[in-house]
Protein backbone atom coordinates (compact mmCIF):
# COMPACT_ATOMS: atom_id res chain seq x y z
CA UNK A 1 -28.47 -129.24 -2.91
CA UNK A 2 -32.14 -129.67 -1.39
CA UNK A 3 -34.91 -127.81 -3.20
CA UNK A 4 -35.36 -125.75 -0.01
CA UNK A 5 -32.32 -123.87 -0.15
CA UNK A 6 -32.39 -123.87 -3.61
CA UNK A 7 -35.69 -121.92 -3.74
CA UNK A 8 -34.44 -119.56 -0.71
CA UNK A 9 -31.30 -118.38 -3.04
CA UNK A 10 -33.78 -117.81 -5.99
CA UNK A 11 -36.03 -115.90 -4.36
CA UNK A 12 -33.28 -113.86 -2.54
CA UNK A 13 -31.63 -112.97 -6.26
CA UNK A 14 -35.08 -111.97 -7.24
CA UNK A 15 -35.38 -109.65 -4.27
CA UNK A 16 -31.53 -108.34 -4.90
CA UNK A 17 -31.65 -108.01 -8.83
CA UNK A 18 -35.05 -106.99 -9.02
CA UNK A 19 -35.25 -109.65 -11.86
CA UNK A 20 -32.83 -108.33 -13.85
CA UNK A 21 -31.42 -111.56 -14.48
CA UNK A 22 -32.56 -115.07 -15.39
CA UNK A 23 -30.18 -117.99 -13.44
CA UNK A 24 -29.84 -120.74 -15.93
CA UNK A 25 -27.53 -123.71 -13.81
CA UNK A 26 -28.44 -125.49 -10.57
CA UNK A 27 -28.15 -123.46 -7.61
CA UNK A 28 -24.82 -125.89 -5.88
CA UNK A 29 -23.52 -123.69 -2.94
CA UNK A 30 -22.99 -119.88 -2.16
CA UNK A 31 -19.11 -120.98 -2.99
CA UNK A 32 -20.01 -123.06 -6.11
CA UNK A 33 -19.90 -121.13 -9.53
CA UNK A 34 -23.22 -120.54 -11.19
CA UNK A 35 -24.26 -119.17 -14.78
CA UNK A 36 -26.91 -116.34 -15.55
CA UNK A 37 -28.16 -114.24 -18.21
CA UNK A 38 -29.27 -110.71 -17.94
CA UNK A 39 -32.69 -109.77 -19.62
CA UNK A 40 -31.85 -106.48 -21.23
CA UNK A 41 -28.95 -107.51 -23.14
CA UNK A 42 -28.83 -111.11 -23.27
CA UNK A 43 -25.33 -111.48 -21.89
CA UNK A 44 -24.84 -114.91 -20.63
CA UNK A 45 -22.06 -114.90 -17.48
CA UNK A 46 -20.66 -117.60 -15.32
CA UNK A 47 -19.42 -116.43 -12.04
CA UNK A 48 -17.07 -118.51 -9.54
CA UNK A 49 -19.22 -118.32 -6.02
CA UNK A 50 -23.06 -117.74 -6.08
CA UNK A 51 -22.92 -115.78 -2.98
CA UNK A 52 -21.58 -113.07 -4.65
CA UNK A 53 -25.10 -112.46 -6.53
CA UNK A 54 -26.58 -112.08 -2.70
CA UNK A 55 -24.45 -110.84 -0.09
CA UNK A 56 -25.62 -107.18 1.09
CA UNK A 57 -22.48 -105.50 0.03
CA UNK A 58 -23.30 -106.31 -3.45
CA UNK A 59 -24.70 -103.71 -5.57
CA UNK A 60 -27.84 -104.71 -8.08
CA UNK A 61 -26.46 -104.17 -10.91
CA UNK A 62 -25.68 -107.84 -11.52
CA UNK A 63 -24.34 -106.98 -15.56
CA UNK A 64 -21.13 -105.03 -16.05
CA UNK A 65 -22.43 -104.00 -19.55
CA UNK A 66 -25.37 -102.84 -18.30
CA UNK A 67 -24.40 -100.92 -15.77
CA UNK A 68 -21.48 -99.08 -17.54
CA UNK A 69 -24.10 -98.24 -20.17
CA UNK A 70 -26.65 -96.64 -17.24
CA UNK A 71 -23.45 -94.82 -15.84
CA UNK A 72 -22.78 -93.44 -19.12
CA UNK A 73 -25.94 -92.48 -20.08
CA UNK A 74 -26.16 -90.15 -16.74
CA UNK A 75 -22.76 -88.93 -17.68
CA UNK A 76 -23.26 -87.72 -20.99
CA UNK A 77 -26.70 -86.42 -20.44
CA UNK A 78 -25.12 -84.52 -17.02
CA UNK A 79 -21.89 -83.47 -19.99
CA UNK A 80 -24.43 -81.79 -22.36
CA UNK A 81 -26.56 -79.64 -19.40
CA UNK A 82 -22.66 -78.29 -18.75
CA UNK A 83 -22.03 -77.44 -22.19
CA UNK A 84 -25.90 -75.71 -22.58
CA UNK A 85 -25.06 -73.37 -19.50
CA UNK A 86 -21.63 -72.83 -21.06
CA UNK A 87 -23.24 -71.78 -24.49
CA UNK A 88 -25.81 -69.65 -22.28
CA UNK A 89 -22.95 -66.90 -21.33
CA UNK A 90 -22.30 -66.30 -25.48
CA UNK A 91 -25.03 -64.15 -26.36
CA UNK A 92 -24.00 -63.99 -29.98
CA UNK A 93 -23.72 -67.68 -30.67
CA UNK A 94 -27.26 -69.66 -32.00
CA UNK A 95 -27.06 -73.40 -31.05
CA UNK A 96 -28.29 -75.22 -34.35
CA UNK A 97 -28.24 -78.71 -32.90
CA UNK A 98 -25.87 -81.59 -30.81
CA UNK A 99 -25.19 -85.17 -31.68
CA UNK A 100 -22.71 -87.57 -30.12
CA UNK A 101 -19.85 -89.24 -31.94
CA UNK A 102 -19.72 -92.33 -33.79
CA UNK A 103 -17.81 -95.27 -32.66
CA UNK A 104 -16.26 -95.68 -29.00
CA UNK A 105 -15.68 -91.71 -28.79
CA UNK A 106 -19.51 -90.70 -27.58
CA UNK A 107 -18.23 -87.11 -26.70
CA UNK A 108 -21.06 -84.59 -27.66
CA UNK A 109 -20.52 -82.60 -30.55
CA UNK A 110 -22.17 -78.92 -31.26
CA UNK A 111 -23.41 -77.10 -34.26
CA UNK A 112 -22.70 -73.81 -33.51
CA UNK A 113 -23.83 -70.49 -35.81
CA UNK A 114 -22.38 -66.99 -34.49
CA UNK A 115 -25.07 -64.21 -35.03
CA UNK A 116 -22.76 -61.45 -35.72
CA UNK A 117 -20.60 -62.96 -38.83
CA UNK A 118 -23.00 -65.85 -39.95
CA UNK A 119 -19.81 -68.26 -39.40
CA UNK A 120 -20.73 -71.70 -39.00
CA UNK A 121 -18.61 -74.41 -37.08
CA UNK A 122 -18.68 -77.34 -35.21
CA UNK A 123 -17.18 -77.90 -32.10
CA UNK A 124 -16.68 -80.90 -29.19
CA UNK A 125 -18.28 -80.46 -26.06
CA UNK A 126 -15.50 -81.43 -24.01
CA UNK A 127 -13.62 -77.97 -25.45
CA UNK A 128 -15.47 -76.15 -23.81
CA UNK A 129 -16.22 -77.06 -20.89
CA UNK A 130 -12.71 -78.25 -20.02
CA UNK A 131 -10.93 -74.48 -21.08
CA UNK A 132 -13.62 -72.74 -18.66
CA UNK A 133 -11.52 -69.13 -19.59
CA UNK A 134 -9.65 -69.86 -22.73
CA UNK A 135 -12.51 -71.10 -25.05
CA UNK A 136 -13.41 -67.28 -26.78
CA UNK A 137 -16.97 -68.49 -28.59
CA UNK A 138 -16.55 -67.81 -32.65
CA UNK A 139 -13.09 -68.17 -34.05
CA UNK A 140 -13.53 -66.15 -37.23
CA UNK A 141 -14.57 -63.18 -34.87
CA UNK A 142 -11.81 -64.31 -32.47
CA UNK A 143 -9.48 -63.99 -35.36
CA UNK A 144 -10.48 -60.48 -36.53
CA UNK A 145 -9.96 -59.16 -32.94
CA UNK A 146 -6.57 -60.47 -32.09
CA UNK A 147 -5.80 -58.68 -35.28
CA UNK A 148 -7.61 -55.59 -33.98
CA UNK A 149 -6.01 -55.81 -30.77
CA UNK A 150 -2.63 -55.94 -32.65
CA UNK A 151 -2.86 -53.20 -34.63
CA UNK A 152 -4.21 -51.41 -31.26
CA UNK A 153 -0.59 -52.36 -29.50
CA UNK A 154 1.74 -50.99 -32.79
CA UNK A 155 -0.52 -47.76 -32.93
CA UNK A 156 -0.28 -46.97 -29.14
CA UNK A 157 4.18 -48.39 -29.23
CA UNK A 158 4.57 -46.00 -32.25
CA UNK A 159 2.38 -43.09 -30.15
CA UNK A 160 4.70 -43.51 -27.56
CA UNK A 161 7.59 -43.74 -29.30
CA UNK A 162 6.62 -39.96 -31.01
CA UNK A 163 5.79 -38.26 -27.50
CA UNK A 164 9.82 -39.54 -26.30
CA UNK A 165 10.75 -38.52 -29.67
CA UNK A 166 8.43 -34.93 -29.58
CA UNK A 167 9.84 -34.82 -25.80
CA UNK A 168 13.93 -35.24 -26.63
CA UNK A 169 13.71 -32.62 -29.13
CA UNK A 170 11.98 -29.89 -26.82
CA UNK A 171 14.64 -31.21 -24.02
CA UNK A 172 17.16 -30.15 -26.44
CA UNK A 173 15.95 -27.32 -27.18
CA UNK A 174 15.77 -26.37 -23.97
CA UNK A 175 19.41 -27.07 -23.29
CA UNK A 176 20.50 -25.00 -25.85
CA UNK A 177 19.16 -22.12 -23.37
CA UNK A 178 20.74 -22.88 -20.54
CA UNK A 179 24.15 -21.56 -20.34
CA UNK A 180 25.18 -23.27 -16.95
CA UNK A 181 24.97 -26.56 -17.62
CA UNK A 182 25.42 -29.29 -20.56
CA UNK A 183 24.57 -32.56 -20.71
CA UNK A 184 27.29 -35.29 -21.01
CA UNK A 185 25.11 -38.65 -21.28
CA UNK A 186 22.77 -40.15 -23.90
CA UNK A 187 19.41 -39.26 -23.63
CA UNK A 188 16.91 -42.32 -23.48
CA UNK A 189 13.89 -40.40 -22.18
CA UNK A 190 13.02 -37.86 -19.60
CA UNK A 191 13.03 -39.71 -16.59
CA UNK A 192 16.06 -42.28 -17.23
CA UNK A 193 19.37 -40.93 -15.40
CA UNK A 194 22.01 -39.47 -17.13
CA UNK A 195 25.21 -37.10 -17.06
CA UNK A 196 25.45 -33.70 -16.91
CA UNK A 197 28.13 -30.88 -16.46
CA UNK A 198 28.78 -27.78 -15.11
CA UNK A 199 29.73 -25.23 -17.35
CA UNK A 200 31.62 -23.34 -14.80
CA UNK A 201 33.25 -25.29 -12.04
CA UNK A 202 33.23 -28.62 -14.43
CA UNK A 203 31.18 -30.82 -11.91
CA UNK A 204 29.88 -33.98 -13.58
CA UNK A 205 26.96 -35.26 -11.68
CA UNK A 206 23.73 -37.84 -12.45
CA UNK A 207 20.36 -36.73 -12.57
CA UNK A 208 17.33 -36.90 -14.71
CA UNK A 209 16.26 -34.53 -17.74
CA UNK A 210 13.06 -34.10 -16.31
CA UNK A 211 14.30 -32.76 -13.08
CA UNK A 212 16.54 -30.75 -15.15
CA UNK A 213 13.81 -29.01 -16.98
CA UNK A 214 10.79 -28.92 -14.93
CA UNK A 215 12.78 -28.09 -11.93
CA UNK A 216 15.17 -25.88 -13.51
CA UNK A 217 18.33 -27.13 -11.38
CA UNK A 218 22.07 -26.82 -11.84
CA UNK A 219 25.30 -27.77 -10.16
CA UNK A 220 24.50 -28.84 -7.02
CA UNK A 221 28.16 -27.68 -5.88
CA UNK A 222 27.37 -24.20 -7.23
CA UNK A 223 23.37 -23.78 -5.92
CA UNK A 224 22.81 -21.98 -3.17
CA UNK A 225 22.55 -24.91 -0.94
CA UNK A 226 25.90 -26.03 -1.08
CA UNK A 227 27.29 -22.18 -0.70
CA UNK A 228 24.95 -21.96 2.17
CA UNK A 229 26.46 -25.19 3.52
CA UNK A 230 30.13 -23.98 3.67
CA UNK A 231 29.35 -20.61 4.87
CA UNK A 232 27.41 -22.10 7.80
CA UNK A 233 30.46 -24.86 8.30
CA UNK A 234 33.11 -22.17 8.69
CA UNK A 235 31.01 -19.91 10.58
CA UNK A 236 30.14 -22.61 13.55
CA UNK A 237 33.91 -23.71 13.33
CA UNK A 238 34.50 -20.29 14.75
CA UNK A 239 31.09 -20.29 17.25
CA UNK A 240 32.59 -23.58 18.58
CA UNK A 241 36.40 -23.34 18.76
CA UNK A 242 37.04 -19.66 18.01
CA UNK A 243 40.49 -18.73 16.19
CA UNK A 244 42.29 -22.03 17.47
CA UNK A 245 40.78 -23.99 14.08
CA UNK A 246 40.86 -23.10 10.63
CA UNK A 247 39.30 -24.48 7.71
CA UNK A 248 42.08 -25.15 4.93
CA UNK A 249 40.10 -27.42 2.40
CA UNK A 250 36.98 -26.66 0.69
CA UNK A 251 33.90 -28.15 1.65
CA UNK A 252 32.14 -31.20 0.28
CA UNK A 253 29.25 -32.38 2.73
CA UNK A 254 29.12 -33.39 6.35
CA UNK A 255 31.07 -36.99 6.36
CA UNK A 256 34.26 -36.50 3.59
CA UNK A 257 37.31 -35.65 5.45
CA UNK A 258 39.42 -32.52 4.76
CA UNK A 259 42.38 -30.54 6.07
CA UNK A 260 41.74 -28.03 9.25
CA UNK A 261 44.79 -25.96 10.37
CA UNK A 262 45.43 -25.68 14.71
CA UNK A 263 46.93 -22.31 15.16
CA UNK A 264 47.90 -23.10 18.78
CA UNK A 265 50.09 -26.18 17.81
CA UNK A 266 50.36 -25.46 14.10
CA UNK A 267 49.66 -28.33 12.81
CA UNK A 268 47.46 -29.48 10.31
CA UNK A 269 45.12 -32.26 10.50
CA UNK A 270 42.50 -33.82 8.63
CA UNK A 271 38.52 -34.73 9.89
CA UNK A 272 35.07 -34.99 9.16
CA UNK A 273 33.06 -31.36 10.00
CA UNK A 274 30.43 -33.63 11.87
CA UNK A 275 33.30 -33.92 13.86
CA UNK A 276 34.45 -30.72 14.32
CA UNK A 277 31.00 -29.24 14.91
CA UNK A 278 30.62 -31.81 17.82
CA UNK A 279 33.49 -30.50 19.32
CA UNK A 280 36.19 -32.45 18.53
CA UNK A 281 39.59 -30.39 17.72
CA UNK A 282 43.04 -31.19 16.92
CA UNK A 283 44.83 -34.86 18.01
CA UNK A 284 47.86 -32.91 18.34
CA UNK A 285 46.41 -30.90 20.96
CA UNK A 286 44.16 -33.36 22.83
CA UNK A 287 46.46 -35.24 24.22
CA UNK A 288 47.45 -35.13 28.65
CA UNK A 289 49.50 -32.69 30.39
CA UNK A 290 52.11 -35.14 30.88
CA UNK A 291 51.90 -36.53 27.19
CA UNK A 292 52.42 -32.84 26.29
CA UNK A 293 55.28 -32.13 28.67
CA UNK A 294 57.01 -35.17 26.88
CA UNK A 295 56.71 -33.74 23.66
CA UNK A 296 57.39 -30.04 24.57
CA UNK A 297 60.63 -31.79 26.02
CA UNK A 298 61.37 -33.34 22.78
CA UNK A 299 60.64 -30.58 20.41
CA UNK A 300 63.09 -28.46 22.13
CA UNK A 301 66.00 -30.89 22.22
CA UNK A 302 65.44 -31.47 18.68
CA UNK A 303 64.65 -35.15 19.13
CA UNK A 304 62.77 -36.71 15.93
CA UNK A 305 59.66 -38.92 17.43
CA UNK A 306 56.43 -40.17 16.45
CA UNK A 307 53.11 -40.19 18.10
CA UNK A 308 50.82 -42.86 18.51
CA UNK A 309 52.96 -45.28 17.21
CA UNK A 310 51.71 -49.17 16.17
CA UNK A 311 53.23 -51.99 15.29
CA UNK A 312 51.12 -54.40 13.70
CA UNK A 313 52.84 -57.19 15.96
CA UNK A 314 51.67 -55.65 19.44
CA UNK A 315 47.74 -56.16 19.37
CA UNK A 316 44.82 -56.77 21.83
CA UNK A 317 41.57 -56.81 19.48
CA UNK A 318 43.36 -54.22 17.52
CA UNK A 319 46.82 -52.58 17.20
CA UNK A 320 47.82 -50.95 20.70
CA UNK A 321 49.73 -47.10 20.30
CA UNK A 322 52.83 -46.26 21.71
CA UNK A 323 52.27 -42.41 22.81
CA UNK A 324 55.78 -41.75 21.27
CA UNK A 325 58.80 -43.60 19.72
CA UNK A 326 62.02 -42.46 19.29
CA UNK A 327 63.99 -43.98 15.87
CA UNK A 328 66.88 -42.90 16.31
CA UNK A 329 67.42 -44.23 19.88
CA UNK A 330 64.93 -47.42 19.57
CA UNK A 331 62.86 -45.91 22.47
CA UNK A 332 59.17 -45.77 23.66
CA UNK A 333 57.83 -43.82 25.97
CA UNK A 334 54.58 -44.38 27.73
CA UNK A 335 53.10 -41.85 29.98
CA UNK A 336 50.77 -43.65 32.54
CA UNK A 337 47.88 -41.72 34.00
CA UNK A 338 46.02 -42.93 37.01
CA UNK A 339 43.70 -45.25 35.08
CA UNK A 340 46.69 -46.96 34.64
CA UNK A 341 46.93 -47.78 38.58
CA UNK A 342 43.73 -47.69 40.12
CA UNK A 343 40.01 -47.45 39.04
CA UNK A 344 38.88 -44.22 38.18
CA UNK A 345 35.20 -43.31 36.88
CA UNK A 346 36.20 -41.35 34.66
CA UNK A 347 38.10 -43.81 32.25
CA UNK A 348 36.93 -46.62 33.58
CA UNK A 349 32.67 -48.05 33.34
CA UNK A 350 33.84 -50.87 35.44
CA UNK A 351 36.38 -52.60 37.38
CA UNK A 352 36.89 -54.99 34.33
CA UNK A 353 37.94 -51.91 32.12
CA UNK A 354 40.88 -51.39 34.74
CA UNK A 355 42.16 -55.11 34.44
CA UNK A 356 41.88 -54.88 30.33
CA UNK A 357 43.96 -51.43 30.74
CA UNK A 358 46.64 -53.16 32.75
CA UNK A 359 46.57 -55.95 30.24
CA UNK A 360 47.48 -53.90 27.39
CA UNK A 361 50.02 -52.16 29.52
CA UNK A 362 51.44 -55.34 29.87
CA UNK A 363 51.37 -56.55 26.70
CA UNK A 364 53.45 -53.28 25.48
CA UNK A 365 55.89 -54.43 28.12
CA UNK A 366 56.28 -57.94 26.85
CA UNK A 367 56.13 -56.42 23.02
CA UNK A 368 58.94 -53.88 24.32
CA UNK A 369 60.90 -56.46 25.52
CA UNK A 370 60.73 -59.22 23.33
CA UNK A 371 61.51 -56.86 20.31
CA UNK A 372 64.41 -55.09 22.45
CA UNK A 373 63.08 -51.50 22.93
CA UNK A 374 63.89 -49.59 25.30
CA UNK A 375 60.65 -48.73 27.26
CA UNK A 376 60.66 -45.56 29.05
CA UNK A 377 57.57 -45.34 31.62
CA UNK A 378 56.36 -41.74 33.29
CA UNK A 379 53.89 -42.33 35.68
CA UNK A 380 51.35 -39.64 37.27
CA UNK A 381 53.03 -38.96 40.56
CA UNK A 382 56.39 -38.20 38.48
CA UNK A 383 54.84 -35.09 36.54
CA UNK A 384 57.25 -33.05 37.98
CA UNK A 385 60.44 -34.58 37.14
CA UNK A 386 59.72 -35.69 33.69
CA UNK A 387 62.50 -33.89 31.90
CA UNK A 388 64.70 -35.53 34.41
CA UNK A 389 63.50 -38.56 33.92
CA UNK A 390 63.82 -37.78 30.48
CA UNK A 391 67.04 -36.67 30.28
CA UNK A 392 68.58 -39.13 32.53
CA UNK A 393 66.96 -42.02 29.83
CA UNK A 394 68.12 -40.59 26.95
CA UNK A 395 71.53 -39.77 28.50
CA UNK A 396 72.26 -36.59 26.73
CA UNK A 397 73.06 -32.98 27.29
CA UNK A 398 69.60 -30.75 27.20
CA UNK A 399 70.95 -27.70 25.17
CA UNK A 400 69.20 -24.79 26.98
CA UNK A 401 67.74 -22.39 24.46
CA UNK A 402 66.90 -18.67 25.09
């Protein structure tokens, strides 16, 4: 290698390593090894390409052992400012002095002296620092109040527990006044849901004692409410429909079912009194003029039938009704009104409901046949001669009565 370039690459590691570092073989090539020592510690090191001493990308730092030691150095001293600002938020705790670790493990260590119980510990850095919100500053006073705080928690449970105990025995005391109603369940406290019963009509509903005592309640069957409720019920039964419904079943709210009476047809029936209030009456009565020619026909030639009759086997979306069967004679019969023919507005939204009502007519017929029944159809224009029709079916003697 000439002396030129030689004197180039020294000069250049000069400029880079700030002469940090003393080159001790003959300069050979930027890709030929070369051996140096560094002036602070004394650490001799051969490298495999000399180029890497120079090259821009290179940092200056041209000793490993060095450098880690700088890095360190500006670690630890930026680890102990943390650990003073840390120590700044305990107000109670007098720093008596900091000293790093012997051996590899240079972690700071603190001599720490709390002010309020002259306890003395030491204690690494890095604990607190690293638990930011666990690390709670002197651990003898630590110790004292989790005891504290425990005691704290068993007073305040066993307070509690005397106000439901103090509370249950004035609740009972207070049932022993009332003379309406007893209570059936346990009692836990005064807002946990239990039984109780009325004395008189035996109801057994849920409800708390609190609302029991503070709101002085009873059986919501007997209150006023529920009276009120039944009263009103039967009263706009006989606004709506007048004498032709009466109410057989007692009243239990709006939705539940029970029994009304039809004095026109005598029959009994069961419904909601939503229902009834809306207007809706009996199903006996409700039905066409025809339909109820039909069965005045049958009722007085003492022919057992049964209205609205389904078979589970004859279905379009759900079970289609016969209007009336005959048992004894294996015999439907089907009064078709003039929906059943032609589009009327009044059944029919559109022209699609008319085809789905001639479908299901259909379907009866198919049912009818397949099943051999006899299927006797009345249409509108024959309203007139319906007991003939009927009697000619059936193919007996009407018996005439007085």
């Amino acid at each position: 290698m000439t002396p030129t370039k030689e004197a180039a690459f020294l000069r250049r590691v000069t400029e880079k390593m700030k002469d940090q570092i003393e080159i001790l073989s003959p300069y050979l090539g930027s890709a030929k090894p070369i051996t140096y020592r560094c002036k602070q510690c004394d650490e001799i090191k051969t490298i495999p390409r000399a180029g890497e001493l120079v090259r821009k990308k290179k940092s200056s730092n041209a000793c490993k052992k060095c450098f880690l030691k700088k890095l360190n150095a500006g670690r630890s001293e930026k680890a102990k400012e943390n650990i003073l600002n840390k120590l700044n938020e305990f107000k109670t705790l007098k720093i008596l002095g900091m000293h790093k670790k012997e051996g590899n493990d240079q972690r700071w260590v603190v001599s720490l002296c709390c002010l309020e119980c002259r306890y003395h510990w030491d204690v690494v850095g890095s604990n607190i620092t690293r638990y930011t919100n666990r690390w709670k500053g002197c651990p003898d006073c630590w110790i004292k109040n989790t005891e504290r705080i425990r005691k704290s928690k068993e007073l305040l449970i066993k307070a509690r527990i005397d106000r439901v105990q103090k509370a249950k025995e004035d609740f009972m005391n207070y049932m022993q006044s009332r003379t309406d109603v007893k209570m059936l369940g346990e009692y836990v406290h005064k807002k946990s849901t239990t039984e109780f019963q009325c004395r008189e009509c035996k109801h057994i509903w849920p409800t708390t004692p609190f609302h029991i005592q503070n709101s002085e309640s009873g059986c919501p069957l007997c209150s006023w409410g529920y009276t009120e409720a039944k009263r009103t019920y039967v009263e706009s039964v006989m606004e709506i429909h007048g004498n032709d419904i009466t109410v057989i079943d007692e009243y239990i709210n709006s939705k539940t079912k029970i029994r009304h009476s039809c004095n026109r047809c005598k029959n009994s029936f069961e419904a909601a009194p939503n229902h009834i209030r809306k207007g809706s009456g009996c199903p006996h009565c409700h039905i066409s003029k025809g339909e109820e020619r039909i069965r005045r026909f049958l009722e007085a030639n003492g022919v057992m039938f049964i209205r609205e009759w389904k078979d589970h086997n004859c279905v379009h979306y759900k079970t289609l009704p016969m209007d009336f069967y005959l048992p004894k004679y294996n015999i439907v019969i089907e009064f078709q009104g003039v929906q059943h023919k032609k589009f009327t507005p009044r059944f029919h939204k559109t022209i699609n409901d008319l085809v789905n009502q001639q479908k299901r007519d259909q379907l009866k017929r198919t049912y009818c046949k397949r099943n051999k029944i006899k299927l006797v159809e009345v249409w509108f224009n024959e309203m007139e001669k319906i007991e003939a029709i009927l009697e000619n079916e059936l193919s007996f003697t009407v018996q005439k009565t007085g």
